[in-house]
PDB file of N, CA and C in Angstrom:
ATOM      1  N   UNK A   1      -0.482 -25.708 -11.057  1.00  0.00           N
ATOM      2  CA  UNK A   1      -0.401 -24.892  -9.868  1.00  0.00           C
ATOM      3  C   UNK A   1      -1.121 -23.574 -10.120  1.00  0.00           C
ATOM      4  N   UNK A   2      -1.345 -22.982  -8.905  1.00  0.00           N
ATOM      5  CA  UNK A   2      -2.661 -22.051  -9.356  1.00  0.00           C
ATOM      6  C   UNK A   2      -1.662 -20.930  -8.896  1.00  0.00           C
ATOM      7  N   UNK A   3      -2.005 -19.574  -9.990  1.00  0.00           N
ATOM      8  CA  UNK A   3      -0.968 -18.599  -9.343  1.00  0.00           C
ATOM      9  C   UNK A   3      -1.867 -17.358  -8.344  1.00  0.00           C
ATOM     10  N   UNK A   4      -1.289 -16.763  -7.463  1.00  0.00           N
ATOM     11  CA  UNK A   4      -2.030 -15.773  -6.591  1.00  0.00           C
ATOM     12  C   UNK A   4      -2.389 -14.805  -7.507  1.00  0.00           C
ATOM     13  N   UNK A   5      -3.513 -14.705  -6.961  1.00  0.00           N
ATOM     14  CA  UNK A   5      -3.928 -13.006  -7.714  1.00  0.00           C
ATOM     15  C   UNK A   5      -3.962 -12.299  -6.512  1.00  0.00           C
ATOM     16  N   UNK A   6      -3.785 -10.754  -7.207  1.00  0.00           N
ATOM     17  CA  UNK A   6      -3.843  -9.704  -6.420  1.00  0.00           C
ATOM     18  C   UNK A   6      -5.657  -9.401  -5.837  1.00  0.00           C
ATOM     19  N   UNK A   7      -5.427  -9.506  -4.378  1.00  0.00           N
ATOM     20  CA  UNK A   7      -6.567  -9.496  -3.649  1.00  0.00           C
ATOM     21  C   UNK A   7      -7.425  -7.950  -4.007  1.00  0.00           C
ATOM     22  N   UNK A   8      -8.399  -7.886  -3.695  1.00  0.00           N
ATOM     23  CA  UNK A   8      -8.969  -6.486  -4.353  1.00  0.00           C
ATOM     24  C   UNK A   8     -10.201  -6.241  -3.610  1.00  0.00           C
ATOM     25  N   UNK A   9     -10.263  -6.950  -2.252  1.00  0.00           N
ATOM     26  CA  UNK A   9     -11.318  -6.937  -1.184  1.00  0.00           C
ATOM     27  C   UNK A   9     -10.595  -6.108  -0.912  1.00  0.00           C
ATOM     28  N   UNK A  10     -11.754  -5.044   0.137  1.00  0.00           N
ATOM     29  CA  UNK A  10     -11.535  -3.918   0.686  1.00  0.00           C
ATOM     30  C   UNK A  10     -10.124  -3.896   2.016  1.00  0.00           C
ATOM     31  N   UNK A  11     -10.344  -5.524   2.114  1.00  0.00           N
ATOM     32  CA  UNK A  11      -9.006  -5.009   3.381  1.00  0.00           C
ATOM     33  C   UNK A  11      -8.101  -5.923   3.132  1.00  0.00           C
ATOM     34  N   UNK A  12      -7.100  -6.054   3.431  1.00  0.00           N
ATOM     35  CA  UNK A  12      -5.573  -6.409   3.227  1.00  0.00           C
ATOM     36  C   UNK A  12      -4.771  -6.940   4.013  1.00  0.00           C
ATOM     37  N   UNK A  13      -4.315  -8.071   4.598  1.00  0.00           N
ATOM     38  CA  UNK A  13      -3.616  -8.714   5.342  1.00  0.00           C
ATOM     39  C   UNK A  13      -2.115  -8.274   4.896  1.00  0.00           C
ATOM     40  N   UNK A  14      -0.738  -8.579   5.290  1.00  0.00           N
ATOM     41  CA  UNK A  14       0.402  -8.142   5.149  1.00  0.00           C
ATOM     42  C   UNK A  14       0.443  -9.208   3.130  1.00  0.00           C
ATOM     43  N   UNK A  15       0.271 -10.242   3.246  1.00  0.00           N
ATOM     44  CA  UNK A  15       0.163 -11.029   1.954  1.00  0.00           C
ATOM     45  C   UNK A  15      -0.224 -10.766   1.181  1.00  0.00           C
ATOM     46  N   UNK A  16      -1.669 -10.139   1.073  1.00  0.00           N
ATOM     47  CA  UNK A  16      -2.395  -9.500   0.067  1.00  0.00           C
ATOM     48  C   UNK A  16      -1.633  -8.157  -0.723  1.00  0.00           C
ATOM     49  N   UNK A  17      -1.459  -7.428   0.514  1.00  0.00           N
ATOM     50  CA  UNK A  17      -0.868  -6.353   0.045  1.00  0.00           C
ATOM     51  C   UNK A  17       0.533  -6.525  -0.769  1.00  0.00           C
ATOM     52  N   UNK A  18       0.961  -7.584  -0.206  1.00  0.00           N
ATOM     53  CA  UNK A  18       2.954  -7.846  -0.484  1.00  0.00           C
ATOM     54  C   UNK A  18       2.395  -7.899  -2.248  1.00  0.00           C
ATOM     55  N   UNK A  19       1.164  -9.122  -2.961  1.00  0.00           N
ATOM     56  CA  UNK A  19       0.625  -9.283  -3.408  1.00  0.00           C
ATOM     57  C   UNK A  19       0.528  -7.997  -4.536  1.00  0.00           C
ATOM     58  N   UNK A  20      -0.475  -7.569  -4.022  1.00  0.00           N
ATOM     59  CA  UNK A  20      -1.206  -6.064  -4.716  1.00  0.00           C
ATOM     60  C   UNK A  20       0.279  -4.986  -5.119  1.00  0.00           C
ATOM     61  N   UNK A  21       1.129  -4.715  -3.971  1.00  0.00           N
ATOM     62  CA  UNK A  21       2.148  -3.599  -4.642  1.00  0.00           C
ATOM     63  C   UNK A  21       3.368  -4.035  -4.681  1.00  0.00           C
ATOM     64  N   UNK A  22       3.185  -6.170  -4.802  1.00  0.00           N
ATOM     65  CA  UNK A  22       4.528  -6.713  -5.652  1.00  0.00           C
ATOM     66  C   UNK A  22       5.614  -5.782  -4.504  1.00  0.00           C
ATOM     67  N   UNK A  23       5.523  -5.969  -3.720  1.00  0.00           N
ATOM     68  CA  UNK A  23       6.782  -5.948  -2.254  1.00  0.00           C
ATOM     69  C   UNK A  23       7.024  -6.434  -1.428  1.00  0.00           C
ATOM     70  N   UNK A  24       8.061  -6.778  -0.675  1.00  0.00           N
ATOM     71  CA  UNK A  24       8.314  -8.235   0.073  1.00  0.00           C
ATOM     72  C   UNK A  24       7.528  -7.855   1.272  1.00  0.00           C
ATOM     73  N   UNK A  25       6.504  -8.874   2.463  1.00  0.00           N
ATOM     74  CA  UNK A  25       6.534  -9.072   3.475  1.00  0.00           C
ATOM     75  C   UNK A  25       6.976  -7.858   4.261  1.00  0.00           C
ATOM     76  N   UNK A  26       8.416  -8.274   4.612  1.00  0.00           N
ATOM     77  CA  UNK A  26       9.594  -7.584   5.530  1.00  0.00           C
ATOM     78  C   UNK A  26       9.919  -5.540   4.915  1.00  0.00           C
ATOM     79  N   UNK A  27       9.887  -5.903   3.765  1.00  0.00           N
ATOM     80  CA  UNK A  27       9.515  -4.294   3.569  1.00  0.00           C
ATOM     81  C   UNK A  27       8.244  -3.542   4.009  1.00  0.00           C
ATOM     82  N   UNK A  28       7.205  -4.424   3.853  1.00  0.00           N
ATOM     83  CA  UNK A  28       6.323  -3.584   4.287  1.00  0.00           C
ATOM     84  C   UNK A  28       6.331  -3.660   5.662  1.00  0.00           C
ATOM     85  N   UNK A  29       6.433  -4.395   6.075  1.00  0.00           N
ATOM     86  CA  UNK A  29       6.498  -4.462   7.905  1.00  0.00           C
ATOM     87  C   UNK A  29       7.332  -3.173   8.592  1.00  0.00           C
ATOM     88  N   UNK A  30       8.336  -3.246   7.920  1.00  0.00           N
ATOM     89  CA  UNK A  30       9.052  -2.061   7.649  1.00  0.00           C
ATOM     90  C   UNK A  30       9.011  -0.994   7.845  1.00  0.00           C
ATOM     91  N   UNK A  31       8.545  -0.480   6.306  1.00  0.00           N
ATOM     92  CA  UNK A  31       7.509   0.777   6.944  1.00  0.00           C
ATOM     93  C   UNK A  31       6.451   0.573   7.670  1.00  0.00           C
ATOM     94  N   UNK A  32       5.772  -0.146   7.607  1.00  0.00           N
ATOM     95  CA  UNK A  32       4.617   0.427   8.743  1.00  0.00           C
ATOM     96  C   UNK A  32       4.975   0.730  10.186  1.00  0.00           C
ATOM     97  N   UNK A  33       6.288   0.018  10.952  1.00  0.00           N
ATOM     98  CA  UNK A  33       6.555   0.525  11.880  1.00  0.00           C
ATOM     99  C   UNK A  33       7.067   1.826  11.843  1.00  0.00           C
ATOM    100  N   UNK A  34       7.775   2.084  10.669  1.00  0.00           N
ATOM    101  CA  UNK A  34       8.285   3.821  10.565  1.00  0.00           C
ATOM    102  C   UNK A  34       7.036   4.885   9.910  1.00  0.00           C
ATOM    103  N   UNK A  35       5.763   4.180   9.982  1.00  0.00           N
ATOM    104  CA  UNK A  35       4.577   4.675   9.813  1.00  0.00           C
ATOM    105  C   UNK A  35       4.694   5.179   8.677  1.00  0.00           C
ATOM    106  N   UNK A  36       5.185   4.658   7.464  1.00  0.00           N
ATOM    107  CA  UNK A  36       4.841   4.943   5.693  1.00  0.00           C
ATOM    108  C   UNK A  36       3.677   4.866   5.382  1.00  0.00           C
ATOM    109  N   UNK A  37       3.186   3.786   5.795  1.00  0.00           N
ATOM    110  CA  UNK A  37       1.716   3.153   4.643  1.00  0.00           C
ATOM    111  C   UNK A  37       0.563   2.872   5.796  1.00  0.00           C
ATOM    112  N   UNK A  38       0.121   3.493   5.793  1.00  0.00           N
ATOM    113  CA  UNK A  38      -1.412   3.593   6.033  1.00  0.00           C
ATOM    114  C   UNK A  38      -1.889   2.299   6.640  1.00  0.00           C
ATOM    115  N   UNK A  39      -2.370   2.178   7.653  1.00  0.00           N
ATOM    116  CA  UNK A  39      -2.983   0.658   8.504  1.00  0.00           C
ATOM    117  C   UNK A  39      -3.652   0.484   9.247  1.00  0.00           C
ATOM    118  N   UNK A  40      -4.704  -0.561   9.179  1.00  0.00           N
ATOM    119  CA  UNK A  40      -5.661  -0.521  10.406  1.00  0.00           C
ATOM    120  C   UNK A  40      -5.188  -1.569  11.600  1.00  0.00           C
ATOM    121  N   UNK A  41      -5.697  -1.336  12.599  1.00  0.00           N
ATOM    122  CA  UNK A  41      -5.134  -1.928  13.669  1.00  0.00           C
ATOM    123  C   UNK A  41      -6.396  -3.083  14.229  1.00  0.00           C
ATOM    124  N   UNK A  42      -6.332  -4.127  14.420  1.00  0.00           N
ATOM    125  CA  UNK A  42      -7.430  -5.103  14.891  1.00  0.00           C
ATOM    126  C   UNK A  42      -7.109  -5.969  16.032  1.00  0.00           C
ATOM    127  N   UNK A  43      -6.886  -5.686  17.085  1.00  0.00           N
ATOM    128  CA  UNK A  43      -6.067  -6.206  17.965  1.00  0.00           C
ATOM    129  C   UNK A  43      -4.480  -6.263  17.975  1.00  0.00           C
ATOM    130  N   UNK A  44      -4.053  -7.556  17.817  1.00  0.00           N
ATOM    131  CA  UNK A  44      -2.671  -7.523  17.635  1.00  0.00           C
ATOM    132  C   UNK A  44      -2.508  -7.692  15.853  1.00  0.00           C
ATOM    133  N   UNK A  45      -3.535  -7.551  14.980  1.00  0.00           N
ATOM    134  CA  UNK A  45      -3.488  -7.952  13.820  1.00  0.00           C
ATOM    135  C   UNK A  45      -3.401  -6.635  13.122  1.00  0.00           C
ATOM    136  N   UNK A  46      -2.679  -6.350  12.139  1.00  0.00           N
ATOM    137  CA  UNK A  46      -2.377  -5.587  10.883  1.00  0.00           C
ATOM    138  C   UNK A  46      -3.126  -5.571   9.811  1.00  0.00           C
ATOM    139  N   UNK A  47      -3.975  -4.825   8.930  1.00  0.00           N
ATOM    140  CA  UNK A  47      -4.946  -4.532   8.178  1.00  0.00           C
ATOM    141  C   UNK A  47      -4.550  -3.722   7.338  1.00  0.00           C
ATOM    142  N   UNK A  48      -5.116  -3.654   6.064  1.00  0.00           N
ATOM    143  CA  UNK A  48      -4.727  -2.341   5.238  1.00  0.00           C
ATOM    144  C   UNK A  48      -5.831  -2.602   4.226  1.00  0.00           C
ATOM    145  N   UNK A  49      -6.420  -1.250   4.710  1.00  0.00           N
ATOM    146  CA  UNK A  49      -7.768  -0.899   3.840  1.00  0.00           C
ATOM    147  C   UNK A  49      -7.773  -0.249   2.357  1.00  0.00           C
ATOM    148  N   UNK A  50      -7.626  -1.237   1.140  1.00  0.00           N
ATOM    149  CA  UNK A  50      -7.539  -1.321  -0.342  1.00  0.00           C
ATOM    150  C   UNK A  50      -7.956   1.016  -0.884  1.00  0.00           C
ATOM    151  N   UNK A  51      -9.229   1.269  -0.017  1.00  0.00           N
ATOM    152  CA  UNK A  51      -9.240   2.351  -0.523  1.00  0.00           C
ATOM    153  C   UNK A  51      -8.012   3.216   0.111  1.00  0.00           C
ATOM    154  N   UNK A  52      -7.534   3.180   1.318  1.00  0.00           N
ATOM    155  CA  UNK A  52      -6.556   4.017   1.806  1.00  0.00           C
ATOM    156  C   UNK A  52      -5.399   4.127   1.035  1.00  0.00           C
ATOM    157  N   UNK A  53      -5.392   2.488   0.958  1.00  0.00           N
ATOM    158  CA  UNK A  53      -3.891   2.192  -0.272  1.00  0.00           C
ATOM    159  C   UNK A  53      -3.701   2.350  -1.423  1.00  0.00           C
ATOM    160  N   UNK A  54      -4.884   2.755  -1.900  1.00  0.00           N
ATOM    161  CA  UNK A  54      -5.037   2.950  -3.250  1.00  0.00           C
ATOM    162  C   UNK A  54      -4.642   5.100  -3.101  1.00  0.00           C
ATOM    163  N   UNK A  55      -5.023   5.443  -2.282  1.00  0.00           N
ATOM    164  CA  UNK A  55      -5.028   7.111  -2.016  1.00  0.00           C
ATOM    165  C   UNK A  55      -3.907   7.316  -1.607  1.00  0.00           C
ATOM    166  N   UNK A  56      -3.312   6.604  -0.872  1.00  0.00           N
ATOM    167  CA  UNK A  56      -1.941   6.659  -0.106  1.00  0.00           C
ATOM    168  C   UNK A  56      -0.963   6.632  -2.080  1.00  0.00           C
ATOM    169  N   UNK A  57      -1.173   5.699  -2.302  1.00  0.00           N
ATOM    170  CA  UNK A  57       0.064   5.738  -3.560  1.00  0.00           C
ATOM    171  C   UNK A  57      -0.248   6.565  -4.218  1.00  0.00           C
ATOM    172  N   UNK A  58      -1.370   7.506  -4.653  1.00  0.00           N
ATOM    173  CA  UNK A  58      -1.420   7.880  -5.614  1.00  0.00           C
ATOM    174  C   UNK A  58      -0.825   9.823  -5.133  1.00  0.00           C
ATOM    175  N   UNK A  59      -0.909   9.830  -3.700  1.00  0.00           N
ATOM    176  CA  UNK A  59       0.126  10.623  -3.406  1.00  0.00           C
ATOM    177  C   UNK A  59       1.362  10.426  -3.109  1.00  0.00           C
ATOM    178  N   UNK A  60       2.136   9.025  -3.930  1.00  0.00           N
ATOM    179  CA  UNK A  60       3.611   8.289  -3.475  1.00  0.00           C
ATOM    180  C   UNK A  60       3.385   9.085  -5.271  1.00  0.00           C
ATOM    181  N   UNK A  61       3.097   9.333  -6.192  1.00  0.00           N
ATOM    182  CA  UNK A  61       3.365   9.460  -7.321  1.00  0.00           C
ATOM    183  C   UNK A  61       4.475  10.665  -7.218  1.00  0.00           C
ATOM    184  N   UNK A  62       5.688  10.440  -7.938  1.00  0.00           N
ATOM    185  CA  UNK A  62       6.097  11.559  -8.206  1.00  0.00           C
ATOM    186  C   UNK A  62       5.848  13.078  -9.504  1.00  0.00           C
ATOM    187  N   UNK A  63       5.145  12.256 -10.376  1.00  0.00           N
ATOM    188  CA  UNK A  63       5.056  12.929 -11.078  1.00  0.00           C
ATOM    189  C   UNK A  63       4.236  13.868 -11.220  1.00  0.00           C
ATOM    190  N   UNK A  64       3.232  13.693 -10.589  1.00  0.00           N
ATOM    191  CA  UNK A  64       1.493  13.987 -10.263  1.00  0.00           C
ATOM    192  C   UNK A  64       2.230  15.038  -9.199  1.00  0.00           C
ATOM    193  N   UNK A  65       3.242  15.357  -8.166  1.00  0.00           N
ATOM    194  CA  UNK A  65       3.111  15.963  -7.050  1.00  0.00           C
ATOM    195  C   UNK A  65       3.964  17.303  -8.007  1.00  0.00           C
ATOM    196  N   UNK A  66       5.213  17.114  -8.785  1.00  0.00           N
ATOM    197  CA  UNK A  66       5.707  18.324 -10.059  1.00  0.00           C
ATOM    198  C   UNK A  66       4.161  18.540 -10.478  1.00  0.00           C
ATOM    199  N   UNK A  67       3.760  18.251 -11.214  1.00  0.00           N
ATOM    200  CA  UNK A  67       2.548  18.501 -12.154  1.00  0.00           C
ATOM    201  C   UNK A  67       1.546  19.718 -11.268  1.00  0.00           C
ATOM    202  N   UNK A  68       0.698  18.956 -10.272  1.00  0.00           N
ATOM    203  CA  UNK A  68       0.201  19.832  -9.542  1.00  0.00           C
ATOM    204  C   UNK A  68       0.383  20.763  -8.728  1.00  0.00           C
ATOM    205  N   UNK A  69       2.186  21.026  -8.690  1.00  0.00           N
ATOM    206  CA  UNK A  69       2.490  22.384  -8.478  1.00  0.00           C
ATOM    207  C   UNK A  69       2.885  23.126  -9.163  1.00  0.00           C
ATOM    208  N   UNK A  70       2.377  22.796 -10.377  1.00  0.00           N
ATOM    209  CA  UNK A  70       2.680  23.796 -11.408  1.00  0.00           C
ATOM    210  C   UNK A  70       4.454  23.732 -12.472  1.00  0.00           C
ATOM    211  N   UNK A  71       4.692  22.716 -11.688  1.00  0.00           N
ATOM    212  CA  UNK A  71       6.208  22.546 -12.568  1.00  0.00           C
ATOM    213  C   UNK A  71       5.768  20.990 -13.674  1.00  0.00           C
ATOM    214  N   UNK A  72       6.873  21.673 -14.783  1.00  0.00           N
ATOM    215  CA  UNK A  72       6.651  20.708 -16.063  1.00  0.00           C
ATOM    216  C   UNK A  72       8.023  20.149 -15.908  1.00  0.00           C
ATOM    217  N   UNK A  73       8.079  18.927 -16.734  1.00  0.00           N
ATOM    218  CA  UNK A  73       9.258  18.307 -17.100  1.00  0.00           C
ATOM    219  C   UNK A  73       9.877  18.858 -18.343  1.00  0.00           C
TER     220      UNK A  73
END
C-alpha cells in the first residue's frame, strides 16, 4: 500500500493540507469558517495556497513572536 505524502504544490485542497499540517479535515474546516487559516476561494471550492500557509504558521509560532519582542525565556 502506498502511503500519502505531504502535497507541496503551490495550492491545497482541504486533504492536502489535513496532509501537510497532520490535522483532521473537520478541524480545519473549522477554522476556516472562524477565519484562522488563510484561503482561497474558487467558486464553491476551498483552496489554500502552500506559500500563504507556510507564512501564516510561521506567525502561529510562539516562540519567534517572545523572541522578536524582545523577551527571552
Amino acid at each position: 500500500m502506498k502511503m500519502l505524502e505531504p502535497q507541496t504544490d503551490e495550492v491545497m485542497d482541504y486533504r492536502g493540507l489535513s496532509v501537510y499540517l497532520k490535522l483532521a479535515q473537520g478541524t480545519l474546516r473549522h477554522r476556516v469558517m472562524r477565519g484562522e487559516i488563510p484561503y482561497i476561494k474558487i467558486g464553491r471550492s476551498v483552496r489554500f495556497g502552500k506559500k500563504q500557509i507556510d507564512r501564516w504558521l510561521e506567525g502561529q509560532a510562539i516562540g519567534l513572536r517572545k523572541k522578536e519582542a524582545g523577551h527571552t525565556e
